[in-house]
C-alpha atoms as a PDB file:
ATOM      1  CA  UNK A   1     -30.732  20.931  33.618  1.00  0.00           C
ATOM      2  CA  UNK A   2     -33.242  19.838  36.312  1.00  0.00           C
ATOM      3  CA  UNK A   3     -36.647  21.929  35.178  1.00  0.00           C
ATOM      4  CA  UNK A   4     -36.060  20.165  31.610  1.00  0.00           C
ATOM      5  CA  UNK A   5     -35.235  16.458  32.192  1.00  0.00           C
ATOM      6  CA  UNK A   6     -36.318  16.114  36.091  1.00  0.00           C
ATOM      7  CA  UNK A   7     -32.926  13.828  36.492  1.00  0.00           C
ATOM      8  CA  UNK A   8     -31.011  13.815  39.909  1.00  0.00           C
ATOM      9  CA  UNK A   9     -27.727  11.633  39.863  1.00  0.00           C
ATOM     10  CA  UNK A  10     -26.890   9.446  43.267  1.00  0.00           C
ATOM     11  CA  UNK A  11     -23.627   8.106  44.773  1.00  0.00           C
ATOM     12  CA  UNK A  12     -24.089   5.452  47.421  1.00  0.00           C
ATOM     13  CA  UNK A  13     -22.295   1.983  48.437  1.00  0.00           C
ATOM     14  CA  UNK A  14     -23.775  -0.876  48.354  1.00  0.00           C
ATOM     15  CA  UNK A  15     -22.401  -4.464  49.696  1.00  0.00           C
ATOM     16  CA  UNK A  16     -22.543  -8.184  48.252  1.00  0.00           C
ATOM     17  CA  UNK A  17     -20.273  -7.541  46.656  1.00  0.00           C
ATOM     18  CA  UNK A  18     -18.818  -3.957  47.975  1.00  0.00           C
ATOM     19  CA  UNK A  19     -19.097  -1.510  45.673  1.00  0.00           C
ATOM     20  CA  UNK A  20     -19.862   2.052  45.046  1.00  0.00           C
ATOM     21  CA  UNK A  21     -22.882   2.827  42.393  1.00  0.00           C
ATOM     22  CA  UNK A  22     -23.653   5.858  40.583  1.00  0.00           C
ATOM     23  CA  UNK A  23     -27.181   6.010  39.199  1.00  0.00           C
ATOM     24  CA  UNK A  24     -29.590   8.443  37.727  1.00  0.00           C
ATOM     25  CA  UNK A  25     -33.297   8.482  38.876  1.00  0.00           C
ATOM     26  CA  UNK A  26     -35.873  10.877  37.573  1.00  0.00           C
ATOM     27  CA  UNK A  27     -38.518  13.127  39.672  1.00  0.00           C
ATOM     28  CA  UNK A  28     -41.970  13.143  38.128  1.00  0.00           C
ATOM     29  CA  UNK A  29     -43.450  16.536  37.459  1.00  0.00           C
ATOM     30  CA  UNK A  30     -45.229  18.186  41.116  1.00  0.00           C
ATOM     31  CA  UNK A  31     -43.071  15.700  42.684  1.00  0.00           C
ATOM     32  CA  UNK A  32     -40.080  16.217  45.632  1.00  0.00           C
ATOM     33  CA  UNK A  33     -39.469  12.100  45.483  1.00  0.00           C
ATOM     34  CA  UNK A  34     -37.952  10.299  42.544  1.00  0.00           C
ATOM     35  CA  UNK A  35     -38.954   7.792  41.217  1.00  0.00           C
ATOM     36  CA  UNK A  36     -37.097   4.590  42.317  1.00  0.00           C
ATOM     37  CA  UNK A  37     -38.387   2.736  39.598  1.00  0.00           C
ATOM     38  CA  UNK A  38     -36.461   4.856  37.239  1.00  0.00           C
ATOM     39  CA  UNK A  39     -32.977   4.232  38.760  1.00  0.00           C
ATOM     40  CA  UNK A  40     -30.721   3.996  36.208  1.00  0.00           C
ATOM     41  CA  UNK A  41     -27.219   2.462  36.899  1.00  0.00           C
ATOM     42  CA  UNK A  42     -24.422   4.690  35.182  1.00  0.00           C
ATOM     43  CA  UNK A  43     -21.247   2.954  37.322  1.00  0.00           C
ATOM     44  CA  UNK A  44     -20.525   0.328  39.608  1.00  0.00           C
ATOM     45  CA  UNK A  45     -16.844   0.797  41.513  1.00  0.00           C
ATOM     46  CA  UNK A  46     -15.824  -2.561  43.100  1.00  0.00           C
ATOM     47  CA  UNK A  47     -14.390  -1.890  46.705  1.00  0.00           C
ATOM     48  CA  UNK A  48     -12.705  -4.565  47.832  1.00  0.00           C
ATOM     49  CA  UNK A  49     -11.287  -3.280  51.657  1.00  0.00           C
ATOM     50  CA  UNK A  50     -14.698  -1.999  52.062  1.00  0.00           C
ATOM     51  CA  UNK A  51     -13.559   1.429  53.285  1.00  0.00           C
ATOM     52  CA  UNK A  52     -12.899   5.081  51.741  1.00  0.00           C
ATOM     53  CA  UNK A  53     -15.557   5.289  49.690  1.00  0.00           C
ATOM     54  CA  UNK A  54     -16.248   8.583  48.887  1.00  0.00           C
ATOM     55  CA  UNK A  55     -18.477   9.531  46.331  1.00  0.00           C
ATOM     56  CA  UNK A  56     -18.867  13.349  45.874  1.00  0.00           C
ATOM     57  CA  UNK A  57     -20.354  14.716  43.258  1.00  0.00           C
ATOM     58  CA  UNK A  58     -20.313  18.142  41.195  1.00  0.00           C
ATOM     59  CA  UNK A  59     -21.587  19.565  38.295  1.00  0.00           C
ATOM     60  CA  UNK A  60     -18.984  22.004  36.333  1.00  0.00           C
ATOM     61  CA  UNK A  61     -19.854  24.654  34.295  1.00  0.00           C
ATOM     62  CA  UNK A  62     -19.279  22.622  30.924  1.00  0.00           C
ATOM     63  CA  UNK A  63     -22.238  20.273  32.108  1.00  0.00           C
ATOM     64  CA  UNK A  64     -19.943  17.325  32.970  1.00  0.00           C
ATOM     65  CA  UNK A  65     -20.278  14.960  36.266  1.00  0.00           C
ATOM     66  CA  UNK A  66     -17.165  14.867  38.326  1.00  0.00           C
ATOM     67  CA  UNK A  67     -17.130  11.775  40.539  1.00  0.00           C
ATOM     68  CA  UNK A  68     -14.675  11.401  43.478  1.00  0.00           C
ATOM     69  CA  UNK A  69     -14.132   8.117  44.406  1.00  0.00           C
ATOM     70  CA  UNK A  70     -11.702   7.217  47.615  1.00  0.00           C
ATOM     71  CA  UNK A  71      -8.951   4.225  47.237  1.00  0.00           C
ATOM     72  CA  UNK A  72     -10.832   1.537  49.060  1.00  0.00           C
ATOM     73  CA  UNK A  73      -9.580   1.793  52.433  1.00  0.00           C
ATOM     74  CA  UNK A  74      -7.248   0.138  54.966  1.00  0.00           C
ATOM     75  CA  UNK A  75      -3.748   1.414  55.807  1.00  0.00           C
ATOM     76  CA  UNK A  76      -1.397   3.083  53.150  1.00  0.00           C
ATOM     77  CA  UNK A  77      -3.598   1.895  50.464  1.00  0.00           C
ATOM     78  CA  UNK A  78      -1.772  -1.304  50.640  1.00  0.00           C
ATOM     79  CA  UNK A  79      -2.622  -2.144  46.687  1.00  0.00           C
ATOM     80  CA  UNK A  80      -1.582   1.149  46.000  1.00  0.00           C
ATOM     81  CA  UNK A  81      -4.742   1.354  43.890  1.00  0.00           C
ATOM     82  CA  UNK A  82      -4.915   5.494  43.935  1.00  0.00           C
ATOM     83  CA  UNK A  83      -1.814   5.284  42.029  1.00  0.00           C
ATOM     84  CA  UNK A  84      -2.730   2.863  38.930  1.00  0.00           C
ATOM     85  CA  UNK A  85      -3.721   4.336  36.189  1.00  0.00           C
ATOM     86  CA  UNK A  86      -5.953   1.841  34.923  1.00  0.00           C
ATOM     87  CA  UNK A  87      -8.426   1.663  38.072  1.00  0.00           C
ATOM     88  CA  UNK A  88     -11.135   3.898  39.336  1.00  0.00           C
ATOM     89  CA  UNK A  89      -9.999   3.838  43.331  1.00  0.00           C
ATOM     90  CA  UNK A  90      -8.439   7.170  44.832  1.00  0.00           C
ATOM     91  CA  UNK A  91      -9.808   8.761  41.550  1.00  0.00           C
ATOM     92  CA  UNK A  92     -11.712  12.028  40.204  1.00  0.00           C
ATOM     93  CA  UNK A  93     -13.893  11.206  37.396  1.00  0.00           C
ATOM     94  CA  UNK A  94     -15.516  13.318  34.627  1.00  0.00           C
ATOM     95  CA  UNK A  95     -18.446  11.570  32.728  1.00  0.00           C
ATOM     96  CA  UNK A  96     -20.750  13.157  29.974  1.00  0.00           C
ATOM     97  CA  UNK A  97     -24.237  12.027  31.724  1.00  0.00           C
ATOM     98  CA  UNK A  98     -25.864  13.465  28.684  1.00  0.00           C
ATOM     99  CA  UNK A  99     -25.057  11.004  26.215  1.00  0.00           C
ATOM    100  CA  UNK A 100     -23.903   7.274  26.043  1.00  0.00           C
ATOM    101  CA  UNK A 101     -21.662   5.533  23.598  1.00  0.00           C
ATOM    102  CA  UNK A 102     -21.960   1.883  22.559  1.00  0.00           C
ATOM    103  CA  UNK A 103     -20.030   0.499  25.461  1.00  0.00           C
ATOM    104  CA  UNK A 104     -21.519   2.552  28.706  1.00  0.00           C
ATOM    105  CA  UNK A 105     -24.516   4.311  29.650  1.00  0.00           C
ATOM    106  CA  UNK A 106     -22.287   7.797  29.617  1.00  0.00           C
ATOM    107  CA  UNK A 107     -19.552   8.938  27.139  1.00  0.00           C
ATOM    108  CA  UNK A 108     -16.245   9.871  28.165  1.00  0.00           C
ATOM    109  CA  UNK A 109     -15.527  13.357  27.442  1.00  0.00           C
ATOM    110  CA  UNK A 110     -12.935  13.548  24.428  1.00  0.00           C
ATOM    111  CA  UNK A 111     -10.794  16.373  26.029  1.00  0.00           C
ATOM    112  CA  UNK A 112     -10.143  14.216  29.519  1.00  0.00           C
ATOM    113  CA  UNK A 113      -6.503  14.043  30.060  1.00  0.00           C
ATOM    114  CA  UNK A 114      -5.864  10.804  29.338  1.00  0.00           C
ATOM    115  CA  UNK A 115      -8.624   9.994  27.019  1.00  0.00           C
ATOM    116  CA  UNK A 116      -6.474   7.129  24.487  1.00  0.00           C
ATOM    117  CA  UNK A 117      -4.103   6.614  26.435  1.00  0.00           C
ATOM    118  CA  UNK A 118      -4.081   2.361  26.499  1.00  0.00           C
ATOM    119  CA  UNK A 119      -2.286   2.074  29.798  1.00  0.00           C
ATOM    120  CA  UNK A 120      -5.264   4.713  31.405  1.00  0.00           C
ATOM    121  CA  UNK A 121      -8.552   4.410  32.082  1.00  0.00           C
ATOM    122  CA  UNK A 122     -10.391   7.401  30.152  1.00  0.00           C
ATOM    123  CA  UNK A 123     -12.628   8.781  32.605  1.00  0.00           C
ATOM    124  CA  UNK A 124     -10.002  10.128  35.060  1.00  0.00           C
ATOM    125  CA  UNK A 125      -9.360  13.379  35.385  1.00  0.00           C
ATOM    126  CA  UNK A 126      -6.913  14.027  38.233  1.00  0.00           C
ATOM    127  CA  UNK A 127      -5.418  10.960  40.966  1.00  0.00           C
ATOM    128  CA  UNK A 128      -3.342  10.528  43.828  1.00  0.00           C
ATOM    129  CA  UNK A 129      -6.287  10.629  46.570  1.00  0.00           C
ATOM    130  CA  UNK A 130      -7.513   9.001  49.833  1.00  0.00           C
ATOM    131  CA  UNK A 131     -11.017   9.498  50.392  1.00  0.00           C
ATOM    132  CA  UNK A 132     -11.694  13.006  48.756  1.00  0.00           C
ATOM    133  CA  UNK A 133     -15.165  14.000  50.083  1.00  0.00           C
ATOM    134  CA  UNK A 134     -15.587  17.028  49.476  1.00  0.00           C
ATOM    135  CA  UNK A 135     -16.019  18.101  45.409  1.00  0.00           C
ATOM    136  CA  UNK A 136     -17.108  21.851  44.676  1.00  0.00           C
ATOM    137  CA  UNK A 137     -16.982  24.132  41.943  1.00  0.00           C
ATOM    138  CA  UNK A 138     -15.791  28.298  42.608  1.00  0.00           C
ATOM    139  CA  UNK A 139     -18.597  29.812  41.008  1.00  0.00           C
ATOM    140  CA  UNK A 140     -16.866  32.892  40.007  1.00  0.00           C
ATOM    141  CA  UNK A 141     -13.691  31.419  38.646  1.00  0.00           C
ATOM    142  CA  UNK A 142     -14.899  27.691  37.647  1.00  0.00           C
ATOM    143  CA  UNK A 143     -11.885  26.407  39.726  1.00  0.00           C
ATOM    144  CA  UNK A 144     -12.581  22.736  41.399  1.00  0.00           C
ATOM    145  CA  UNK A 145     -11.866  22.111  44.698  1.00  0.00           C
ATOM    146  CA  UNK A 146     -11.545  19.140  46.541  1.00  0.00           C
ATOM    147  CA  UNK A 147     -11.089  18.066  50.422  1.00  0.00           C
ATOM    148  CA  UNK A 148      -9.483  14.917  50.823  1.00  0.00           C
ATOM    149  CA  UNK A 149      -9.457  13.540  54.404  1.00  0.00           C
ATOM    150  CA  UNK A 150      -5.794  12.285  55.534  1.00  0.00           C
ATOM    151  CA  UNK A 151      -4.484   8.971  57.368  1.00  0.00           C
ATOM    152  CA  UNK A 152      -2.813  10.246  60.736  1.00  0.00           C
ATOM    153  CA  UNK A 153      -0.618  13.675  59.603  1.00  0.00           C
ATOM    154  CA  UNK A 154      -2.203  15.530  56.804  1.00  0.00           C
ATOM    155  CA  UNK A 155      -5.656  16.838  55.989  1.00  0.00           C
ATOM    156  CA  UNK A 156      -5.779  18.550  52.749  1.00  0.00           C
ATOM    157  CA  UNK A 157      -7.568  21.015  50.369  1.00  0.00           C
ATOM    158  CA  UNK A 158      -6.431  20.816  47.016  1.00  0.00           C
ATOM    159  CA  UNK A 159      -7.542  22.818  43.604  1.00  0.00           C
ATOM    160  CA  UNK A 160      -8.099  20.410  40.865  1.00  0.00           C
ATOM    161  CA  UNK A 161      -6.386  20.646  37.655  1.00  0.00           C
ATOM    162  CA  UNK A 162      -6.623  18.467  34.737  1.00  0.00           C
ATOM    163  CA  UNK A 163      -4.388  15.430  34.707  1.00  0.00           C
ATOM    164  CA  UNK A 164      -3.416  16.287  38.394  1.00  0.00           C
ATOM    165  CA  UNK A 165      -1.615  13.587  40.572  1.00  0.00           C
ATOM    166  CA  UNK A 166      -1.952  14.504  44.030  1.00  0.00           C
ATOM    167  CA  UNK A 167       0.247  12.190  45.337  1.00  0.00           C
ATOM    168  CA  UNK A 168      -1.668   9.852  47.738  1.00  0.00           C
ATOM    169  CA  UNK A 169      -0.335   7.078  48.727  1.00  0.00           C
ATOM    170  CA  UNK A 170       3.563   7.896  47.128  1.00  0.00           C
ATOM    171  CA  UNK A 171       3.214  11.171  49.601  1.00  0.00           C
ATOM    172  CA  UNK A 172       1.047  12.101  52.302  1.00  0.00           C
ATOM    173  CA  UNK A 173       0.350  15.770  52.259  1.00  0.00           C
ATOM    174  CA  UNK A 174       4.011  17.214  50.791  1.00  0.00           C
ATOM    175  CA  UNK A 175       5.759  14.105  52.333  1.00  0.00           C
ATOM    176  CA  UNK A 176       6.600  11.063  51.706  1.00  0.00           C
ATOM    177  CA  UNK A 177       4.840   8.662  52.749  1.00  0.00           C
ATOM    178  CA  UNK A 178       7.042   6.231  55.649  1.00  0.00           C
ATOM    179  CA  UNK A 179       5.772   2.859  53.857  1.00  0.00           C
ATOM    180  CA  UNK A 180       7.100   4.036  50.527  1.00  0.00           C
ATOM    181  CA  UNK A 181      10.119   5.351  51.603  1.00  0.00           C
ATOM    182  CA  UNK A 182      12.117   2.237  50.091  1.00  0.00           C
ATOM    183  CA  UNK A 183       9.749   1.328  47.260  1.00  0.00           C
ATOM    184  CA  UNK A 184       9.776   2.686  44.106  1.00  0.00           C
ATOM    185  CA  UNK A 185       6.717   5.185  42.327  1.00  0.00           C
ATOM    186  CA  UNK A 186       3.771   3.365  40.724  1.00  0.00           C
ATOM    187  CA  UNK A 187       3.939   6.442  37.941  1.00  0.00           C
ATOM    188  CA  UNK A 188       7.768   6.782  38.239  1.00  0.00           C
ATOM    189  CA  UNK A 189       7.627  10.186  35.939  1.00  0.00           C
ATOM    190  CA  UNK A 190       4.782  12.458  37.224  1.00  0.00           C
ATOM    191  CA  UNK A 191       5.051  15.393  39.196  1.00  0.00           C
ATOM    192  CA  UNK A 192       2.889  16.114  42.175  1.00  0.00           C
ATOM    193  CA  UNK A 193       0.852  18.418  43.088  1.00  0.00           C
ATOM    194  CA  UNK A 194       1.095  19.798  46.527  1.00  0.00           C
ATOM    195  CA  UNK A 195      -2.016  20.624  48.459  1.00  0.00           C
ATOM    196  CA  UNK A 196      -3.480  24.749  49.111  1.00  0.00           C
ATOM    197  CA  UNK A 197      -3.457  23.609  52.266  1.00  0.00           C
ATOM    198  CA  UNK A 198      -3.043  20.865  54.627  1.00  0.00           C
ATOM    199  CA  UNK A 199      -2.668  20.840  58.282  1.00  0.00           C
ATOM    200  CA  UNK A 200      -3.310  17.789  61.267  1.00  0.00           C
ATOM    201  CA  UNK A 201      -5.273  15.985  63.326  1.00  0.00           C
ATOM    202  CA  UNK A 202      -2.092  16.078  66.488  1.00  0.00           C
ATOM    203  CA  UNK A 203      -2.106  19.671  66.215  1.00  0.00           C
ATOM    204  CA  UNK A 204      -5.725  20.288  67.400  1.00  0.00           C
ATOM    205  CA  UNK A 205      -5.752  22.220  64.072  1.00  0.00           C
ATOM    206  CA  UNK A 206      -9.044  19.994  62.927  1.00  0.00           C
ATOM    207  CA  UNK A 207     -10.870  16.671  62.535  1.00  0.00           C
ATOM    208  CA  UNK A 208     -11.618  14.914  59.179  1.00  0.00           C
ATOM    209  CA  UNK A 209     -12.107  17.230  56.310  1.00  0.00           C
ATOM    210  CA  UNK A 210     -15.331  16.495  54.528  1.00  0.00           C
ATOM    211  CA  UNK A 211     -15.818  19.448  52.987  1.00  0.00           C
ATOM    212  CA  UNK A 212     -15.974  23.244  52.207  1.00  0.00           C
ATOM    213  CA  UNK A 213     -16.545  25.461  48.813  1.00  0.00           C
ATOM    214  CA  UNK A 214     -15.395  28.736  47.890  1.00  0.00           C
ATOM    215  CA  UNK A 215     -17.606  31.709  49.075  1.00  0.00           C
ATOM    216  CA  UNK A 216     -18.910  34.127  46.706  1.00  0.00           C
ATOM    217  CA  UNK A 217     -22.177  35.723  48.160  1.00  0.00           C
ATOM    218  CA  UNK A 218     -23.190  39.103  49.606  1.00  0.00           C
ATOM    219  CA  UNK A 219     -24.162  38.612  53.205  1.00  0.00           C
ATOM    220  CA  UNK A 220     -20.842  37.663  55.079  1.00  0.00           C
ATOM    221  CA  UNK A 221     -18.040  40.206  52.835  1.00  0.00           C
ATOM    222  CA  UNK A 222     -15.225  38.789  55.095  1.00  0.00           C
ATOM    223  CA  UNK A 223     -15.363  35.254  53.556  1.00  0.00           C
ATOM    224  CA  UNK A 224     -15.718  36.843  50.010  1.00  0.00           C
ATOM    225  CA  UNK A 225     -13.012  34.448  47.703  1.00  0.00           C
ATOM    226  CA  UNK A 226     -12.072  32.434  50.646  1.00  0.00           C
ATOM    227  CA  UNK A 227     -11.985  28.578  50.783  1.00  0.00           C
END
């Protein structure tokens, strides 16, 4: 709702100490440049390995924020932090940016997953990921995807659902992953969701995926629906 309320929403990191910040700074009218003196600080997302950090953003159609946010780095995510279900790390968000409640400068959505659930933190809406990069919305269909880039085997695309665990770092792609092989599930109960697609680095399939959206224009028919 730019032309109305001239708001544009930033995710960068920031050190002493790590972290990754999501703010809100406004663009005065006949202006390209916001305003820095209007930052507004919605989130601050310790990082204590000082890696991963992700921080994609998208805008779905129901006018919520979805946040990625990576598990905060080193091998295996050795806290297993993309797992727990009470931190932010390895994490897709969905905030209401619209309105606040009396505890944070945003409200989280009543319909998220695991919205009163004591043992969860509210604002997640899917986990289970590395350092997801690339958030997008299928115009057509509303679907969101998301690229998360792998350790050494897997890179994968993955279509968000609601309450989705995508298995990072209990699996890597479709497999378990060789450091938890004798250890037992953080979430002991929840299925996983297995990536669209995933392929590897040895292969000379790819590189780091960062990105990608689903195409729905006019110009290149070919890539019409395709990822």
């Amino acid at each position: 709702d730019f032309a109305r309320n001239r708001r544009v929403y930033l995710s960068y990191s920031q050190s002493d100490p790590r972290r990754n910040v999501l703010s809100v700074m406004t663009v005065p009218e006949g202006s390209f440049a916001a305003d820095p003196s209007s930052e507004r600080v919605l989130m601050e997302i310790p990082h204590q390995l000082a890696d991963h950090f992700s921080g994609s953003m998208a805008f779905g159609s129901d006018g919520m924020l979805y946040f990625s946010v990576g598990d905060g780095g080193l091998r295996d995510d050795p806290m297993r932090m993309a797992q727990h279900p009470f931190l932010l790390q390895g994490k897709i968000l969905r905030l209401d940016v619209n309105t606040k409640d009396d505890e944070r400068p945003y409200r989280i959505p009543a319909d998220n997953p695991f919205i009163g659930q004591q043992e969860w933190r509210g604002e997640i809406y899917a986990l289970g990921f590395r350092n997801p990069w690339g958030l997008s919305f299928d115009p057509q269909t509303g679907e969101l995807w998301a690229a998360d880039v792998g350790q050494d085997r897997f890179e994968e695309v993955n279509r968000i659902v609601a309450g989705g665990n995508y298995g990072w770092s209990e699996r890597d792609g479709t497999e378990r992953l060789e450091s938890r092989k004798d250890q037992p599930p953080v979430i002991p109960t929840t299925p996983y969701q297995d990536p669209v697609h995933s392929y590897s680095r040895f292969d000379g399939d790819g590189i780091c995926i960062v990105g990608g959206m689903v195409y729905r224009g006019t110009r290149l028919s070919g890539l019409h629906g395709r990822y």
